[in-house]
C-alpha atoms as a PDB file:
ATOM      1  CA  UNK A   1      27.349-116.196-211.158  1.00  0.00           C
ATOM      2  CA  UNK A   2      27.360-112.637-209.995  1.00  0.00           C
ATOM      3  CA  UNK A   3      29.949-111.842-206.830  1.00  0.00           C
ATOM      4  CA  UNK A   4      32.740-109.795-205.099  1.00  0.00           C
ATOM      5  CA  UNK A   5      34.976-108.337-207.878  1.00  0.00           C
ATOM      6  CA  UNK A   6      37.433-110.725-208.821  1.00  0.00           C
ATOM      7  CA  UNK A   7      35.622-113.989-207.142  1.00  0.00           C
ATOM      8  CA  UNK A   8      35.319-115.203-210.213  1.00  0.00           C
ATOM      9  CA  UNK A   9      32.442-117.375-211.315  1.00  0.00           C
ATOM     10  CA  UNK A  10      31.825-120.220-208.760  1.00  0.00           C
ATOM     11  CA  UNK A  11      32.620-123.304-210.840  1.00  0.00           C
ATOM     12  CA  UNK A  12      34.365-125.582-207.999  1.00  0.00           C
ATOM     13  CA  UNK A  13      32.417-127.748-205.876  1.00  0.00           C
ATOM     14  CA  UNK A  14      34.458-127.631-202.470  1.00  0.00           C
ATOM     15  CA  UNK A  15      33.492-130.136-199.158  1.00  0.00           C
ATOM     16  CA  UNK A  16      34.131-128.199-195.629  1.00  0.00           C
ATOM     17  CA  UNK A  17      35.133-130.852-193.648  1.00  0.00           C
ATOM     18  CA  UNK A  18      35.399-130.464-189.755  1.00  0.00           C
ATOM     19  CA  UNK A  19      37.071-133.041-187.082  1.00  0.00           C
ATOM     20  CA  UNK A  20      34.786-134.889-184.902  1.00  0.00           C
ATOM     21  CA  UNK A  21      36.384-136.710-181.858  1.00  0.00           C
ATOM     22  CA  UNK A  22      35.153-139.817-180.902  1.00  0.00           C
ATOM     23  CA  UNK A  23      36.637-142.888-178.869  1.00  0.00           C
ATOM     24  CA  UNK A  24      38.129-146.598-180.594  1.00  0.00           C
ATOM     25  CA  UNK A  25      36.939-150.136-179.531  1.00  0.00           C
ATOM     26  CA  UNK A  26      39.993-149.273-176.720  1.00  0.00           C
ATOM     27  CA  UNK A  27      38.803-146.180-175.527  1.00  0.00           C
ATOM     28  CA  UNK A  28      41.098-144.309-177.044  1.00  0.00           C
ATOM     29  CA  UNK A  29      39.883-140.634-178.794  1.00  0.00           C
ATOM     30  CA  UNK A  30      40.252-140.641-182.749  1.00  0.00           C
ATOM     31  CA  UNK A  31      39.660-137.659-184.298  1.00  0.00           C
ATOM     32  CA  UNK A  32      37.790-137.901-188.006  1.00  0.00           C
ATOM     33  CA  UNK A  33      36.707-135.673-190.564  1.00  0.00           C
ATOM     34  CA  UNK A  34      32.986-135.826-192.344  1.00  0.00           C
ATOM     35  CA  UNK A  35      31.690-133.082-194.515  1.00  0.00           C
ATOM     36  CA  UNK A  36      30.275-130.792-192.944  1.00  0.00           C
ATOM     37  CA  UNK A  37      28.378-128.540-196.249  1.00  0.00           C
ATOM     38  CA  UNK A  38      28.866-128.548-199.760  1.00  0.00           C
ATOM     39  CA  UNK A  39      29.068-125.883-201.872  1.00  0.00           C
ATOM     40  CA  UNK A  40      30.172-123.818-205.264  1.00  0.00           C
ATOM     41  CA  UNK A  41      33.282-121.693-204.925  1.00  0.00           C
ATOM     42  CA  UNK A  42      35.154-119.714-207.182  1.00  0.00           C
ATOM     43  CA  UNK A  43      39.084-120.745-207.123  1.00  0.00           C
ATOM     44  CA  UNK A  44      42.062-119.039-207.650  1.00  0.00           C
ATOM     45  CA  UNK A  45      45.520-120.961-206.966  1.00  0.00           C
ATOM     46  CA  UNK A  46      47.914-118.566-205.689  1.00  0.00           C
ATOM     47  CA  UNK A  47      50.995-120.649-205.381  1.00  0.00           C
ATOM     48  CA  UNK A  48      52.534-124.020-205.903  1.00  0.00           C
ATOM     49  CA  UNK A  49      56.112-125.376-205.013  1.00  0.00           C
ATOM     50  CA  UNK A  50      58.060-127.788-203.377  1.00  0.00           C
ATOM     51  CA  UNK A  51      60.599-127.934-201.092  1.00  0.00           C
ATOM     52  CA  UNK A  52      63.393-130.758-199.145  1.00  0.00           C
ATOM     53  CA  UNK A  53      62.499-131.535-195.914  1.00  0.00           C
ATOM     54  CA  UNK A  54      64.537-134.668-194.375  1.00  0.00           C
ATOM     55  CA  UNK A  55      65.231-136.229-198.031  1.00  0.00           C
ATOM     56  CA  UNK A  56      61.743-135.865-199.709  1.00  0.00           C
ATOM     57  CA  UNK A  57      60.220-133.403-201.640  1.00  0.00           C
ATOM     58  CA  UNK A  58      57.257-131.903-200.163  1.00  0.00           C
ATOM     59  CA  UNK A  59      54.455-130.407-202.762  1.00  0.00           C
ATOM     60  CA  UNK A  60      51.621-127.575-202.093  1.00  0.00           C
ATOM     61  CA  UNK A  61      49.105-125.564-203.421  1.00  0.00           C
ATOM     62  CA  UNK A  62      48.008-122.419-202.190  1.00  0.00           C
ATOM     63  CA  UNK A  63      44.605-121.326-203.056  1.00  0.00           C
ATOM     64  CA  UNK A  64      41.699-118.707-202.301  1.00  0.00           C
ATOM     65  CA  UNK A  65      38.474-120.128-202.363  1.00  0.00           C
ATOM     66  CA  UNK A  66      35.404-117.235-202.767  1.00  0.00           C
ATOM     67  CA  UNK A  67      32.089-118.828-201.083  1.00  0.00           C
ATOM     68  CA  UNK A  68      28.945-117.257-201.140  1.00  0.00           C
ATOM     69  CA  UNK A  69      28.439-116.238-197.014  1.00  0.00           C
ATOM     70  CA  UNK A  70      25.771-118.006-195.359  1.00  0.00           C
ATOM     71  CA  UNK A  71      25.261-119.087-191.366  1.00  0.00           C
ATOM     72  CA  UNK A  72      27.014-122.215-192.265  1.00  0.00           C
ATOM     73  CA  UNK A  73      29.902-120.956-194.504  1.00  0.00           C
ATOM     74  CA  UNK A  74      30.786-117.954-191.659  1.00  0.00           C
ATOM     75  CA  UNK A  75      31.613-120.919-188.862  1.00  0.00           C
ATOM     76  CA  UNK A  76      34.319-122.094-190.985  1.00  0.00           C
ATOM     77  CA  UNK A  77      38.028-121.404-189.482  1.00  0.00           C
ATOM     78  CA  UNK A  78      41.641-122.617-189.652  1.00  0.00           C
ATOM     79  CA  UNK A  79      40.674-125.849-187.631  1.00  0.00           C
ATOM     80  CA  UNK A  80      38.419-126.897-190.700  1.00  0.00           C
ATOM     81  CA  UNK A  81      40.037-128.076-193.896  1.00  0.00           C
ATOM     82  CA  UNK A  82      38.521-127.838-197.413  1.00  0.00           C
ATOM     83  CA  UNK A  83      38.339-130.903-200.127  1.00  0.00           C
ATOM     84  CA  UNK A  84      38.560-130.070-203.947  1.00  0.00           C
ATOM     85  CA  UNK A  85      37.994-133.306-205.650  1.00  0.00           C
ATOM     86  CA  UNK A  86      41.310-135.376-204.755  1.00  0.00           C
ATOM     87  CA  UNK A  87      42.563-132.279-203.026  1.00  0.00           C
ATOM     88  CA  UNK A  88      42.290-131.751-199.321  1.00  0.00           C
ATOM     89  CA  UNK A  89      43.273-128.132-197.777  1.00  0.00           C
ATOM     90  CA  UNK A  90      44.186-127.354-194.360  1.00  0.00           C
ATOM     91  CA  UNK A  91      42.229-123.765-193.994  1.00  0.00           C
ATOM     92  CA  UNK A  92      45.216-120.663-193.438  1.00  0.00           C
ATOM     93  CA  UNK A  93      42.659-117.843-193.081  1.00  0.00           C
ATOM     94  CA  UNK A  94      38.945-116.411-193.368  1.00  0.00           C
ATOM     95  CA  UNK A  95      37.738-113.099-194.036  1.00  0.00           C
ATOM     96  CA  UNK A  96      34.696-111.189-195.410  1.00  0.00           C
ATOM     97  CA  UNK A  97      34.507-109.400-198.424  1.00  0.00           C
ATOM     98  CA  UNK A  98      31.725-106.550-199.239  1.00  0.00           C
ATOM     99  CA  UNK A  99      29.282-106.372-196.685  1.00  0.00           C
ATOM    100  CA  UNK A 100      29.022-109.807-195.443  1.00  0.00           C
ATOM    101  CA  UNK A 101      27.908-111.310-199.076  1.00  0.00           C
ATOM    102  CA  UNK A 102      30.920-113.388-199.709  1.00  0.00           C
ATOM    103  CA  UNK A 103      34.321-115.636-197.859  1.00  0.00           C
ATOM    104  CA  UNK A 104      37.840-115.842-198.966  1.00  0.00           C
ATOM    105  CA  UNK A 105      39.128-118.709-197.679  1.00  0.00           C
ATOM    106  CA  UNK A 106      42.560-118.744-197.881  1.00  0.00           C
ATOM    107  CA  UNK A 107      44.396-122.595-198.365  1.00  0.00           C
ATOM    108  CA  UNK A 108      47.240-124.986-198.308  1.00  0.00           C
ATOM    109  CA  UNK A 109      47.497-128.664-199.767  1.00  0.00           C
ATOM    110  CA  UNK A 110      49.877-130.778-199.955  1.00  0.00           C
ATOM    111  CA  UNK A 111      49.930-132.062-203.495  1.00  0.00           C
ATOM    112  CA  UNK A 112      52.661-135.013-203.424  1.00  0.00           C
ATOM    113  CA  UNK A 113      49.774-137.296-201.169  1.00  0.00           C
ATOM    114  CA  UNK A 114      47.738-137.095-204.257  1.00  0.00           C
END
């Protein structure tokens, strides 16, 4: 699939998922997270590693994600997370490449809850 150079072709199907408040039995506001579009992205991982933090390792993935920009893609921002099969991304960063054609999404998962 044509794109930006260096998007890659767009062989990953990524979920944007988005938090939706609503209120428990209790009346208490839980926040959830349902899909909000699916589509094909092109993937680069950027960097993995791990690090101590109060006696256990801690695992992530950084990624950039290259999306075809549409009216739905350009709403997503760092309070949305991505999902890559078992994956789940907390979004870093958003920007346009060309002239408004594609997103980089820019990406951070924890891979030890995996």
């Amino acid at each position: 699939m044509a794109g930006s150079p260096g998007a890659g072709p767009r062989d990953r199907r990524i979920d944007v998922l988005r938090a939706q408040t609503t209120v428990d039995a209790f009346n208490t506001p839980v926040e959830t997270w349902s899909v909000l579009v699916s589509r094909w992205a092109g993937y680069t991982p950027v960097l993995d590693g791990e690090r101590e933090r109060a006696g256990e390792t801690i695992g992530s993935l950084k990624a950039r994600f290259v999306v075809r920009r549409d009216a739905v893609i350009a709403t997503v921002t760092p309070r949305d997370r991505l999902q890559m099969g078992a994956l789940v991304f907390d979004v870093n960063g958003v920007k346009d490449l060309g002239r408004n054609r594609d997103i980089e999404i820019t990406a951070t998962a924890r891979t030890d809850l995996t």
